[in-house]
N, C-alpha and C. Protein backbone atom coordinates (compact mmCIF):
# COMPACT_ATOMS: atom_id res chain seq x y z
N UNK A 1 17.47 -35.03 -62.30
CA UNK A 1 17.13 -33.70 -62.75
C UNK A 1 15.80 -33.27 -62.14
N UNK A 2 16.02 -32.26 -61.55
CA UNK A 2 14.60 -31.36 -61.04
C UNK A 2 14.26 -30.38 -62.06
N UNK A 3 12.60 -30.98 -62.54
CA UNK A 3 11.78 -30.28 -63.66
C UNK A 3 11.80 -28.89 -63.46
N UNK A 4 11.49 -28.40 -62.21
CA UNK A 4 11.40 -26.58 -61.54
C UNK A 4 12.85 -26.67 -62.16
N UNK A 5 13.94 -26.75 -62.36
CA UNK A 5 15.06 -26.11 -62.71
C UNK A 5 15.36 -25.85 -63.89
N UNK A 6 14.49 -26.61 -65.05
CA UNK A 6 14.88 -26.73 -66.40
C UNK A 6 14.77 -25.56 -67.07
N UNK A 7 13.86 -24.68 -66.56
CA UNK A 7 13.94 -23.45 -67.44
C UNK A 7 15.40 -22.56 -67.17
N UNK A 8 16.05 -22.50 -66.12
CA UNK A 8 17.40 -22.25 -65.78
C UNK A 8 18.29 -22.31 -67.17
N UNK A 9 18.39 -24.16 -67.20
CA UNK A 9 19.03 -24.69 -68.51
C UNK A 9 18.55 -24.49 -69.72
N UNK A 10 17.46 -24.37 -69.75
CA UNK A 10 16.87 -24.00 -71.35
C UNK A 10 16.67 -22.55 -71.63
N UNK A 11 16.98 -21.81 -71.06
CA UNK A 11 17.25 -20.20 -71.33
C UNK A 11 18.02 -19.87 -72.56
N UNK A 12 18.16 -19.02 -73.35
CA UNK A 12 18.97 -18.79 -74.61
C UNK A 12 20.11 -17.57 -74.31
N UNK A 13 20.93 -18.15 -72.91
CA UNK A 13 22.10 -17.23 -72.83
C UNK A 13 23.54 -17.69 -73.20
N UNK A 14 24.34 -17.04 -73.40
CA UNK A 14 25.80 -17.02 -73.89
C UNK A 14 26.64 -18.75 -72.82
N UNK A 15 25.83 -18.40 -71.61
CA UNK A 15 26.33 -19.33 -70.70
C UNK A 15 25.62 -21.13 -71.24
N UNK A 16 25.00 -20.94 -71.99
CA UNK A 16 23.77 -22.28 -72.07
C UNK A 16 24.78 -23.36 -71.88
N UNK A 17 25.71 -23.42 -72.49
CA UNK A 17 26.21 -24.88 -72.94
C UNK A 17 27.31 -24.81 -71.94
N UNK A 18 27.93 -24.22 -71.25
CA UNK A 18 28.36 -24.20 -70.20
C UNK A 18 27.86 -24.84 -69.02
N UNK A 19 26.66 -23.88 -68.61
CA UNK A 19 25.66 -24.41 -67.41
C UNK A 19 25.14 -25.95 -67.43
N UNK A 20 24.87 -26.36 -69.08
CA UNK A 20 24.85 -27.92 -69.56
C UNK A 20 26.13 -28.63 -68.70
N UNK A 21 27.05 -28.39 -69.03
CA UNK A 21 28.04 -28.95 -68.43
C UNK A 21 28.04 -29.45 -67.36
N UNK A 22 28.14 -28.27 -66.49
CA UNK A 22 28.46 -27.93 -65.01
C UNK A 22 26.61 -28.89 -64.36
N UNK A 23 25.57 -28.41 -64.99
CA UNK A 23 24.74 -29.32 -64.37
C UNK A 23 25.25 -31.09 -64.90
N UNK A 24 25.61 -31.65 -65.91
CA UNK A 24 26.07 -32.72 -65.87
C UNK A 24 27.38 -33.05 -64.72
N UNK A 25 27.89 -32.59 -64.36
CA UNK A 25 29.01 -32.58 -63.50
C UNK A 25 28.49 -32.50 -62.22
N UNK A 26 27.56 -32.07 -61.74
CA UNK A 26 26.92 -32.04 -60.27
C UNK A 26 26.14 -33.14 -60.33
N UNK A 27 24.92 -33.60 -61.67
CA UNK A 27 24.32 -34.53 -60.69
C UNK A 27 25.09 -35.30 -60.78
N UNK A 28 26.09 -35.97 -61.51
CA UNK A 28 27.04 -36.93 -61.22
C UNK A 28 27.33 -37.05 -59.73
N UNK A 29 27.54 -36.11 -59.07
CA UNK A 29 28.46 -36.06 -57.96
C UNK A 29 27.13 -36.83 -56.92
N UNK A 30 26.18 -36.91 -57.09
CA UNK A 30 24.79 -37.53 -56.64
C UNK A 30 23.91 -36.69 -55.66
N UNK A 31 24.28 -35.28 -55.85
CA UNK A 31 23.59 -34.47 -54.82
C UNK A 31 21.93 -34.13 -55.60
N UNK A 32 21.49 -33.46 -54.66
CA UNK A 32 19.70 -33.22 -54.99
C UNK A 32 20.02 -31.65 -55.70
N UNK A 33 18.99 -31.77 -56.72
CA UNK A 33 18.99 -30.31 -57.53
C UNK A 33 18.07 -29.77 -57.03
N UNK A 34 17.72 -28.40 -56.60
CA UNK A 34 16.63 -27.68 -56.34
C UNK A 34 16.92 -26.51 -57.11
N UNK A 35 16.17 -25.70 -56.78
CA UNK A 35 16.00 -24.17 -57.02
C UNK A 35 15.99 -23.33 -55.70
N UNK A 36 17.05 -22.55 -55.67
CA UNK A 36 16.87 -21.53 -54.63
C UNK A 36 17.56 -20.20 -55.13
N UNK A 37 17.31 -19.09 -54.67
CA UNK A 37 17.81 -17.87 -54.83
C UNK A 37 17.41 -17.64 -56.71
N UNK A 38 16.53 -18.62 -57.39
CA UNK A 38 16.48 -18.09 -58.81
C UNK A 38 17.56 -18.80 -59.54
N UNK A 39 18.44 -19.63 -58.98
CA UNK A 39 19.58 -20.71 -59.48
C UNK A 39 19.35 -21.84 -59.26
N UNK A 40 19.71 -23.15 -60.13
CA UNK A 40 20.13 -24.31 -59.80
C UNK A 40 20.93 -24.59 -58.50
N UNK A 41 20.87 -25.19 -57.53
CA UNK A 41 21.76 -25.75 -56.04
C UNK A 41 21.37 -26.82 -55.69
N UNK A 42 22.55 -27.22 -55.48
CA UNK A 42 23.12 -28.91 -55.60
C UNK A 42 23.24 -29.18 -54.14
N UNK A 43 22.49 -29.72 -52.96
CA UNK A 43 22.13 -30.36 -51.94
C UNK A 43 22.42 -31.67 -51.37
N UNK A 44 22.98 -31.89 -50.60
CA UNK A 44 23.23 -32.95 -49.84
C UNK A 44 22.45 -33.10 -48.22
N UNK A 45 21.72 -34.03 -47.86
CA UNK A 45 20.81 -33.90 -46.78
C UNK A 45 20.07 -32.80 -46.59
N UNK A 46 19.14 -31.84 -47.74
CA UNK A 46 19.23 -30.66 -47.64
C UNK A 46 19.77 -29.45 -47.45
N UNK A 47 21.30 -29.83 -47.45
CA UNK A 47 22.01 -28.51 -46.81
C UNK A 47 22.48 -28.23 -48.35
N UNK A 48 22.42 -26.99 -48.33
CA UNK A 48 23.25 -26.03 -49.37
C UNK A 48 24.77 -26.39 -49.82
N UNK A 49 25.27 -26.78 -51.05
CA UNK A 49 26.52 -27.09 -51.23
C UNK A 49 27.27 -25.45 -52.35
N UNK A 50 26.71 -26.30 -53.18
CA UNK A 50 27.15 -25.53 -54.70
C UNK A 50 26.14 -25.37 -55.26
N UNK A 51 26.03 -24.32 -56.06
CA UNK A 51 24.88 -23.34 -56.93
C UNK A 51 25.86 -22.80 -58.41
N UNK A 52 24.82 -22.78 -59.18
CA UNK A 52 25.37 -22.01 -60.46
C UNK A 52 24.62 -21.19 -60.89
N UNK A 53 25.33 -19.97 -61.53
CA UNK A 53 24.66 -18.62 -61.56
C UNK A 53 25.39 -17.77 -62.86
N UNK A 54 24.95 -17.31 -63.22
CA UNK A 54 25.84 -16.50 -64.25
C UNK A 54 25.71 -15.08 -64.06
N UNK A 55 26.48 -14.40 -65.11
CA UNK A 55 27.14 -12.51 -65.23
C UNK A 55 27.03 -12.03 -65.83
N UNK A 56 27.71 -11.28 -66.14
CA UNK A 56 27.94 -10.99 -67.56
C UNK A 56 29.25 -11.16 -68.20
N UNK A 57 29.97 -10.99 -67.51
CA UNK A 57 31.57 -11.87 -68.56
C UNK A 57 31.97 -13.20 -67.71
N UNK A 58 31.18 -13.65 -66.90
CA UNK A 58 31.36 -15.26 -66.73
C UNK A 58 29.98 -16.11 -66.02
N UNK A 59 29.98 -17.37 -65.99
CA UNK A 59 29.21 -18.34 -65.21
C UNK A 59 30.28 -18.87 -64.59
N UNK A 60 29.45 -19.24 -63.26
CA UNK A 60 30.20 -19.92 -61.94
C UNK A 60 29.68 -20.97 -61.56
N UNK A 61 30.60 -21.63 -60.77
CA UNK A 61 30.04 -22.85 -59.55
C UNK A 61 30.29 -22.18 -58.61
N UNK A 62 29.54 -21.72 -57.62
CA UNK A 62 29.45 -21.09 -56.03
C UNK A 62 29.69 -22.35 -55.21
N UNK A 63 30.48 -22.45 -54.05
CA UNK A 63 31.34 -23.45 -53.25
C UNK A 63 30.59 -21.99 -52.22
N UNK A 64 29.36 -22.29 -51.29
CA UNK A 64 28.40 -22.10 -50.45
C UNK A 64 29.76 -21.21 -48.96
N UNK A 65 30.43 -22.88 -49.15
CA UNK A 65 31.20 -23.13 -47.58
C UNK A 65 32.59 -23.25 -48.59
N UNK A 66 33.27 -22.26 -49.72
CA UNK A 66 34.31 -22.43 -50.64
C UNK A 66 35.45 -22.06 -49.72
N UNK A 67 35.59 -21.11 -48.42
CA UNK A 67 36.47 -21.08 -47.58
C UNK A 67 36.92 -21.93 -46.86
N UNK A 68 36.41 -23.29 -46.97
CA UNK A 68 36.94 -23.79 -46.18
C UNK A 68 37.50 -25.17 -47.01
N UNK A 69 37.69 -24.88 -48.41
CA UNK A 69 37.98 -25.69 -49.23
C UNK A 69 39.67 -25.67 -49.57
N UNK A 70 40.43 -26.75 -49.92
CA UNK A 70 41.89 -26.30 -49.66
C UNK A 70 42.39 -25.75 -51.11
N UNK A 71 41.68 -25.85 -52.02
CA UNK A 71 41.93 -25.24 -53.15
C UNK A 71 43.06 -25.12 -53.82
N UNK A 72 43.17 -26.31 -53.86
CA UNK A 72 44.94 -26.97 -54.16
C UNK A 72 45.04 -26.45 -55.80
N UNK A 73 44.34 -26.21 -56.54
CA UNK A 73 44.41 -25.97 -58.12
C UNK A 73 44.37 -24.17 -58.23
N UNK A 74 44.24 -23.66 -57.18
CA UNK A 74 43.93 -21.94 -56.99
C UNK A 74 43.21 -21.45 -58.13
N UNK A 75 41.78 -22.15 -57.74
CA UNK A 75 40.87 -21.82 -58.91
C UNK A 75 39.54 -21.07 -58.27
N UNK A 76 39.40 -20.96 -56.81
CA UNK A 76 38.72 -20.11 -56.17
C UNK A 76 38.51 -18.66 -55.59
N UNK A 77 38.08 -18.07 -55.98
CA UNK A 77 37.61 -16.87 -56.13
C UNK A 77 36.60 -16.18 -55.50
N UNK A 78 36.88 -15.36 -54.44
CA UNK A 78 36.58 -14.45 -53.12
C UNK A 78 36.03 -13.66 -53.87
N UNK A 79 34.22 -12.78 -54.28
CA UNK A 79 33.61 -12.41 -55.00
C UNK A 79 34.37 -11.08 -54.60
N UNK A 80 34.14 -10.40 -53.19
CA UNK A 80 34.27 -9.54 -52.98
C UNK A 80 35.35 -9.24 -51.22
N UNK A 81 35.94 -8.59 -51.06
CA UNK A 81 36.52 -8.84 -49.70
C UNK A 81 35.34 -9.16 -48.69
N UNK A 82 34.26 -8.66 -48.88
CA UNK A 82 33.32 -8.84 -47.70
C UNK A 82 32.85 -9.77 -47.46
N UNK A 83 32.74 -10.91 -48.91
CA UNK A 83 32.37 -12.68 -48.90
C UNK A 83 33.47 -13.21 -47.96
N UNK A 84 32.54 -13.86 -46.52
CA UNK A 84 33.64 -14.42 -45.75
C UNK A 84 33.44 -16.36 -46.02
N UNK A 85 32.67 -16.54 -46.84
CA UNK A 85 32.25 -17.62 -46.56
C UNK A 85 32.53 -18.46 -48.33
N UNK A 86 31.43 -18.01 -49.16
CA UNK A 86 31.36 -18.46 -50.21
C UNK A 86 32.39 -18.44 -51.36
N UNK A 87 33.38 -19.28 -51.98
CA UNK A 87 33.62 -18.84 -53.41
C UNK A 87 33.82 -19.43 -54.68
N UNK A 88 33.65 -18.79 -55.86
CA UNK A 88 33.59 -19.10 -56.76
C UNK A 88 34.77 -19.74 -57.30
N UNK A 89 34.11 -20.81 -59.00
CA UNK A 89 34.63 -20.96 -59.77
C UNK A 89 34.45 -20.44 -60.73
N UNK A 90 35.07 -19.41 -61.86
CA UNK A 90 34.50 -18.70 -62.80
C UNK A 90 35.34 -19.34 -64.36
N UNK A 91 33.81 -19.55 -65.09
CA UNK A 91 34.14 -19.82 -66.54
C UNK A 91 33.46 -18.78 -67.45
N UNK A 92 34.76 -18.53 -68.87
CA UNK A 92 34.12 -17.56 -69.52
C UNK A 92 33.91 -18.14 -70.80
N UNK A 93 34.13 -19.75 -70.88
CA UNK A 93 33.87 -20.46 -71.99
C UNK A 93 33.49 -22.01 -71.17
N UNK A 94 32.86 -22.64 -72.26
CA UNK A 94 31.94 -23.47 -71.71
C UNK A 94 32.94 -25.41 -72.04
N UNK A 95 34.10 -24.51 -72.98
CA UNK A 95 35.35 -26.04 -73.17
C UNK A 95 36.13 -26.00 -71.46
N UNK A 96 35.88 -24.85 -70.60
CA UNK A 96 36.82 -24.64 -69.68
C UNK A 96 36.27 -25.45 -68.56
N UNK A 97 35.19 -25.73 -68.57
CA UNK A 97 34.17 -26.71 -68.07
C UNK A 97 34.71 -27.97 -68.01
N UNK A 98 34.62 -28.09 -69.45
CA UNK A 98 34.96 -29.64 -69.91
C UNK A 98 36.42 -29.63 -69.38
N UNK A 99 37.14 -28.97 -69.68
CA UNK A 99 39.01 -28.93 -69.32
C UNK A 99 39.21 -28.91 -67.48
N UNK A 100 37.94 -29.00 -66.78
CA UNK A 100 38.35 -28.66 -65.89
C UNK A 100 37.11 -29.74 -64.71
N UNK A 101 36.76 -30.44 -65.44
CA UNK A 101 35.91 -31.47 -64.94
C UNK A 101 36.62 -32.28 -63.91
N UNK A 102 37.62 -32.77 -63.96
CA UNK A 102 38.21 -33.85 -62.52
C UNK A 102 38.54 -32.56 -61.91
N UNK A 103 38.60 -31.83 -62.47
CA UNK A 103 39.07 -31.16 -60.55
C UNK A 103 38.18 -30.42 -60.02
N UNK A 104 36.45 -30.47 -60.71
CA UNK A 104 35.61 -29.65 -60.05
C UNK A 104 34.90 -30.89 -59.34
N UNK A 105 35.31 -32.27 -59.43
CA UNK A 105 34.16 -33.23 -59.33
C UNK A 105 35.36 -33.45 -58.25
N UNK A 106 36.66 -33.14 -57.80
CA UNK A 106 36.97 -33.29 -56.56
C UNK A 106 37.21 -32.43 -55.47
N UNK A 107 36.62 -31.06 -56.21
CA UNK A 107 36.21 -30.06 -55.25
C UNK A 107 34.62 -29.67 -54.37
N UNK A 108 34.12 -31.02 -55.64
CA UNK A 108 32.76 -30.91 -55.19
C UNK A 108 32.93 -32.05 -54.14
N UNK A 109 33.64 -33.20 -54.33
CA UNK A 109 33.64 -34.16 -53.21
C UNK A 109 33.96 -33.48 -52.20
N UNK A 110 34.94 -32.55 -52.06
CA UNK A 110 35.52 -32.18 -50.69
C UNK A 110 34.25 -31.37 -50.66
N UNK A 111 33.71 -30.68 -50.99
CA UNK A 111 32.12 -29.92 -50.58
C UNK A 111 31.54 -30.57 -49.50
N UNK A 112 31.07 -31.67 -50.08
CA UNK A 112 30.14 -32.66 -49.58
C UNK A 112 30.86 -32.76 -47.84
N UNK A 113 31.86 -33.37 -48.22
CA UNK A 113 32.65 -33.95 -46.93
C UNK A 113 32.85 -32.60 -46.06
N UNK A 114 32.58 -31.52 -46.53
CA UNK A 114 32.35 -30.64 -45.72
C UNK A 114 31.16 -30.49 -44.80
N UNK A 115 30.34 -30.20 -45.62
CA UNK A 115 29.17 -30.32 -45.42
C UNK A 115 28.54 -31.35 -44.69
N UNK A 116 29.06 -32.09 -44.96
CA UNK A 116 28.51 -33.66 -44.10
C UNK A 116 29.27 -33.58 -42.91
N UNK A 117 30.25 -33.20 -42.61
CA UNK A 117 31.34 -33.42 -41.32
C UNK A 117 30.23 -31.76 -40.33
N UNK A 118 29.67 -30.97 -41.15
CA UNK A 118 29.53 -29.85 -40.13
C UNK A 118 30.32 -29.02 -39.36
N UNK A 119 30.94 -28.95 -40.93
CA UNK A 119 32.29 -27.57 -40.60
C UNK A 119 31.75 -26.39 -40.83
N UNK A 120 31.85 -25.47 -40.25
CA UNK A 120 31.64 -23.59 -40.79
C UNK A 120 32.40 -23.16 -40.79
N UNK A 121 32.39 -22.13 -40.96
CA UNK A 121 32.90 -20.94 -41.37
C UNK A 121 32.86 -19.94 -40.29
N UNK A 122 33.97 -19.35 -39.28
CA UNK A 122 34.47 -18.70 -38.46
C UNK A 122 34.51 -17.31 -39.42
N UNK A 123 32.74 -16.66 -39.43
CA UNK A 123 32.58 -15.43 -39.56
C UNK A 123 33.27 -14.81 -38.62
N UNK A 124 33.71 -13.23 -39.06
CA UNK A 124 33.95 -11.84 -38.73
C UNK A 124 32.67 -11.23 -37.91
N UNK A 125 33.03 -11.00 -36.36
CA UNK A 125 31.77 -10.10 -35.81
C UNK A 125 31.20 -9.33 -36.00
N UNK A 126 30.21 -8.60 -35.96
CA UNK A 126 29.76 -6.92 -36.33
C UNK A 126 31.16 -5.96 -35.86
N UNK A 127 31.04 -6.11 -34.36
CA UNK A 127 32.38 -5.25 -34.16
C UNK A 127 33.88 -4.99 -34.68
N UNK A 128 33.49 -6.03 -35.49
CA UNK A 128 35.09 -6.41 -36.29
C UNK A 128 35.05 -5.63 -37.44
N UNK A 129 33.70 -5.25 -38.03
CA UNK A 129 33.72 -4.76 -38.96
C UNK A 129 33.97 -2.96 -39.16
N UNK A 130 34.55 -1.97 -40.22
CA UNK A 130 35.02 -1.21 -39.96
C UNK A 130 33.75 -0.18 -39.90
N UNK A 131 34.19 0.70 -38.80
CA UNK A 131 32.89 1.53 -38.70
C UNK A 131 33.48 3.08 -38.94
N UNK A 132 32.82 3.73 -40.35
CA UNK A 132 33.48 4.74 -40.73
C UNK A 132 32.85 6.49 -39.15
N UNK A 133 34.11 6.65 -39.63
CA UNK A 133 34.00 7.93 -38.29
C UNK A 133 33.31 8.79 -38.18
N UNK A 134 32.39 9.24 -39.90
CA UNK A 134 31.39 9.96 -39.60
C UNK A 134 29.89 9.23 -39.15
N UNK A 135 30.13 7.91 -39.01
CA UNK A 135 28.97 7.30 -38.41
C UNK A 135 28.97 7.04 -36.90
N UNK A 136 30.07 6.65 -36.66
CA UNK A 136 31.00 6.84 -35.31
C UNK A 136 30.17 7.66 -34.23
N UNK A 137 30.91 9.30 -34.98
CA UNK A 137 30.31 10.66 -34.63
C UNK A 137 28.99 10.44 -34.49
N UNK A 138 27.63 10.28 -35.61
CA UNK A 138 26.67 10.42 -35.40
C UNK A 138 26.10 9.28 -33.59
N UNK A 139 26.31 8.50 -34.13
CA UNK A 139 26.14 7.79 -32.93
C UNK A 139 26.15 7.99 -31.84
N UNK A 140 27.41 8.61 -31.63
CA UNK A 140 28.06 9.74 -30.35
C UNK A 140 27.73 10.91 -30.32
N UNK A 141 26.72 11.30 -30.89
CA UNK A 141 25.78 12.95 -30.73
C UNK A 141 24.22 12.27 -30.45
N UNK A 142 23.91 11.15 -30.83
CA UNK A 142 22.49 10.82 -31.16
C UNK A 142 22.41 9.40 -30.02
N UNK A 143 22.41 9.38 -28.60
CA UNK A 143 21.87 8.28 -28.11
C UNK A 143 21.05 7.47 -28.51
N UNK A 144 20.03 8.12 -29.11
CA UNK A 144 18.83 7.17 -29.49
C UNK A 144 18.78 6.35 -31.05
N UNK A 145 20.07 7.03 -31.47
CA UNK A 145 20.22 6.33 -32.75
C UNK A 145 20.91 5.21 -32.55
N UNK A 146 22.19 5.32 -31.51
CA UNK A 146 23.23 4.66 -30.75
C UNK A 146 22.27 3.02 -30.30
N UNK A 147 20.86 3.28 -29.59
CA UNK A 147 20.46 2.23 -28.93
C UNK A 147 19.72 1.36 -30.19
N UNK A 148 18.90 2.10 -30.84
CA UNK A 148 18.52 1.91 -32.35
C UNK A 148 19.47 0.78 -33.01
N UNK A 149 20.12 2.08 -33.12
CA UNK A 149 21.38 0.68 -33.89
C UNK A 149 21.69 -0.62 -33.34
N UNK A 150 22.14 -0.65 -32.17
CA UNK A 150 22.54 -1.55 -31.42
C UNK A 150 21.47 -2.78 -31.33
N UNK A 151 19.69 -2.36 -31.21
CA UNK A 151 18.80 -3.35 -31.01
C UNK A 151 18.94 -3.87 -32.47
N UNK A 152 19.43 -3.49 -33.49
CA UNK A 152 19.29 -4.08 -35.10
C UNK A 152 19.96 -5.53 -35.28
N UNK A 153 19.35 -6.51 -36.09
CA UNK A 153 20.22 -8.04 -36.35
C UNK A 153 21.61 -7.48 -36.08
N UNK A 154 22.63 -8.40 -35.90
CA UNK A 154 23.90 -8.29 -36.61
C UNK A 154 24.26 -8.08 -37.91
N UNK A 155 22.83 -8.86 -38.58
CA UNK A 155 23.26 -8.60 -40.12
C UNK A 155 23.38 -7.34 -40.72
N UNK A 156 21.82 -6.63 -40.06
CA UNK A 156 21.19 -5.30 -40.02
C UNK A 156 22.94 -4.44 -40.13
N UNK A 157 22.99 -4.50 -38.64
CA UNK A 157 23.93 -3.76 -38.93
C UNK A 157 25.39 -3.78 -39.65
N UNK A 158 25.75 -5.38 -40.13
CA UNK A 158 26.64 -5.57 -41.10
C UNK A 158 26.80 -4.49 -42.52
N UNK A 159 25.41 -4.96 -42.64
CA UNK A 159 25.23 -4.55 -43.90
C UNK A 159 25.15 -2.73 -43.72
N UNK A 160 24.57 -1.97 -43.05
CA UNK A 160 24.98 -0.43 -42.32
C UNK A 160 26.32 -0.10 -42.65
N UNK A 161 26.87 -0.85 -41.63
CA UNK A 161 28.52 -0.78 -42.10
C UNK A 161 29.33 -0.90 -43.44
N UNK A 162 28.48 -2.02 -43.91
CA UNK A 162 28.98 -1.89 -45.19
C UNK A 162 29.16 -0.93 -46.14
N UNK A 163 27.75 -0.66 -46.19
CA UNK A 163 27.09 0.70 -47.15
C UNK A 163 27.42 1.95 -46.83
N UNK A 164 27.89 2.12 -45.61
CA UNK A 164 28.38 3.86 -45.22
C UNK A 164 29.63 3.56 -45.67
N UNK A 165 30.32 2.20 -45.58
CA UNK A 165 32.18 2.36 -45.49
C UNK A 165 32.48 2.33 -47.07
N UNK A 166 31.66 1.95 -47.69
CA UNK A 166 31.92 1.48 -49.35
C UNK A 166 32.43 2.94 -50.22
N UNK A 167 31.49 4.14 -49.26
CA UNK A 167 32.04 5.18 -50.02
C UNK A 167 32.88 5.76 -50.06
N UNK A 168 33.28 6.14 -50.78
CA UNK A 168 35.25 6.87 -50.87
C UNK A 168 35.24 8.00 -50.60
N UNK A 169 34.10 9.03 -50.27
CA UNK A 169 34.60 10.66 -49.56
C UNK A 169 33.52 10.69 -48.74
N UNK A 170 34.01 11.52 -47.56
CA UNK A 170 33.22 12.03 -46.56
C UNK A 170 32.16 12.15 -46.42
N UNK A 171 32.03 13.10 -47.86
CA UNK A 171 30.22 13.67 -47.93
C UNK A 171 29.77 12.67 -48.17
N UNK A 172 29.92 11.77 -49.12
CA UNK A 172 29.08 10.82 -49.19
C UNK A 172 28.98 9.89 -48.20
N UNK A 173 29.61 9.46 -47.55
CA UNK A 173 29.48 9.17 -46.46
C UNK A 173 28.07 9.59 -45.68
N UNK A 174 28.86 10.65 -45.32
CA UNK A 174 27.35 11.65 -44.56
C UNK A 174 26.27 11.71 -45.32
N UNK A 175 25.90 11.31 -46.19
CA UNK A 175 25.28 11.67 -46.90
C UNK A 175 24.14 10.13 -46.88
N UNK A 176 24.68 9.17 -47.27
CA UNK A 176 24.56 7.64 -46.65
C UNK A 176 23.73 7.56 -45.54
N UNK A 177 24.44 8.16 -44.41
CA UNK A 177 24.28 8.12 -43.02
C UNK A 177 23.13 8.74 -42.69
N UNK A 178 22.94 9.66 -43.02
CA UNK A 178 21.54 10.82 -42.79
C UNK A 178 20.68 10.20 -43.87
N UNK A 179 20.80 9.13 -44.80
CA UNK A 179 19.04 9.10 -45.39
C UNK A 179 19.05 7.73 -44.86
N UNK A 180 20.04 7.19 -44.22
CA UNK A 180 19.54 6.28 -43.37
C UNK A 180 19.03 6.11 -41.77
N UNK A 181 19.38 7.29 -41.11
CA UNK A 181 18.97 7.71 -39.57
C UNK A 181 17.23 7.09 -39.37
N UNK A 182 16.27 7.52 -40.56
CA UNK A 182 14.67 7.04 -39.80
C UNK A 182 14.89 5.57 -39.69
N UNK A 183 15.79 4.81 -41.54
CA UNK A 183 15.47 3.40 -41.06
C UNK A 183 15.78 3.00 -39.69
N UNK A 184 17.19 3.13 -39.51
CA UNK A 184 17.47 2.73 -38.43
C UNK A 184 16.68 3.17 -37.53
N UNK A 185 16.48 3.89 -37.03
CA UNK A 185 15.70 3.83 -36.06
C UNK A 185 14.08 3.62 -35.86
N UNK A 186 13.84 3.52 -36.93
CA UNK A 186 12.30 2.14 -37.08
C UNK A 186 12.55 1.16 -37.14
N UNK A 187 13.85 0.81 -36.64
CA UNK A 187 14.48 -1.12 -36.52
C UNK A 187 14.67 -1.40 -37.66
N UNK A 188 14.51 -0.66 -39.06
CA UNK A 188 14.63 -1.41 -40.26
C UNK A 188 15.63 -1.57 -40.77
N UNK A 189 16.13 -2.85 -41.66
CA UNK A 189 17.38 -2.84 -42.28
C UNK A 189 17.79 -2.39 -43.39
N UNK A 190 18.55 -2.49 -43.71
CA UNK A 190 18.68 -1.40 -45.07
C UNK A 190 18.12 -1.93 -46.57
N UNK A 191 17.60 -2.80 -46.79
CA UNK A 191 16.98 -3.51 -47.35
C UNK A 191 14.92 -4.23 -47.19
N UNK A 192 14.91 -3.16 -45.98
CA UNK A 192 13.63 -3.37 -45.85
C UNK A 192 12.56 -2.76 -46.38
């Protein structure tokens, strides 16, 4: 047990005796506890495995590299279409834990053996991602936004893409697009 994590577990939320669990169930598995992102994560040679985090109508075990897990019990869970990498296990009671202990302690083995073998995850390119048409357009009126964009991370512009395509009508769209034109083109990401 890592002391930095205990306030995690000793918090007075709905999840408490759950997260009890699930941290008994990881260090078993013999990985290192740290703290990252504000969660408990369960480490092997330093690399990132599994993390636990809670919601509001559930707590999870996050599987980091969960895509590439064979998920023979179909208990994993793709947060969002855009998670290409990570996924969850979600509990909304803390007996489901206990009911479900051998098969998280052999999903966590296959973790490891992931992790240890130095498998990834065959991300989706920027270009792969969908680029809505009123951003398209702007691009194609605005060279200098065009080169702008283009010098931005991949992530930079992942996440661009994301946030203009998420919206469901036009205007908003455009709307997206134009209070984002300075970032972009001060190199910043949409989060900066």
């Amino acid at each position: 047990m890592n002391p930095k994590v205990n306030w995690f577990f000793d918090k007075d939320t709905q999840w408490k005796e759950a997260y009890a669990n699930l941290r008994l169930i990881l260090l078993a598995s013999g990985l290192a506890e740290e703290l990252k992102w504000g969660c408990p994560c369960y480490t092997v040679k330093k690399k990132n495995v599994v993390l636990i985090h809670g919601f509001k109508d559930y707590c999870a075990l996050l599987f980091l590299k969960g895509a590439l897990l064979k998920d023979n019990n179909g208990i994993l869970v793709q947060q969002t279409e855009n998670v290409q990498s990570a996924r969850q296990v979600r509990f909304q009671h803390a007996d489901e834990v206990v009911n479900l202990a051998s098969v998280l302690k052999a999903y966590i083995r296959e973790a490891v053996e992931v992790e240890k073998a130095g498998l990834k995850v065959t991300l989706k390119t920027t270009p792969e991602f969908q680029m809505p048409e009123e951003f398209a357009q702007k691009l194609k009126a605005s060279p200098a936004l065009k080169k702008a964009f283009r010098a931005l991370t991949a992530g930079r512009q992942r996440s661009y893409l994301l946030h203009f395509s998420a919206a469901k009508q036009s205007s908003t769209r455009q709307a997206r697009i134009e209070r984002n034109v300075d970032r972009i083109t001060a190199g910043k990401g949409l989060d900066d």
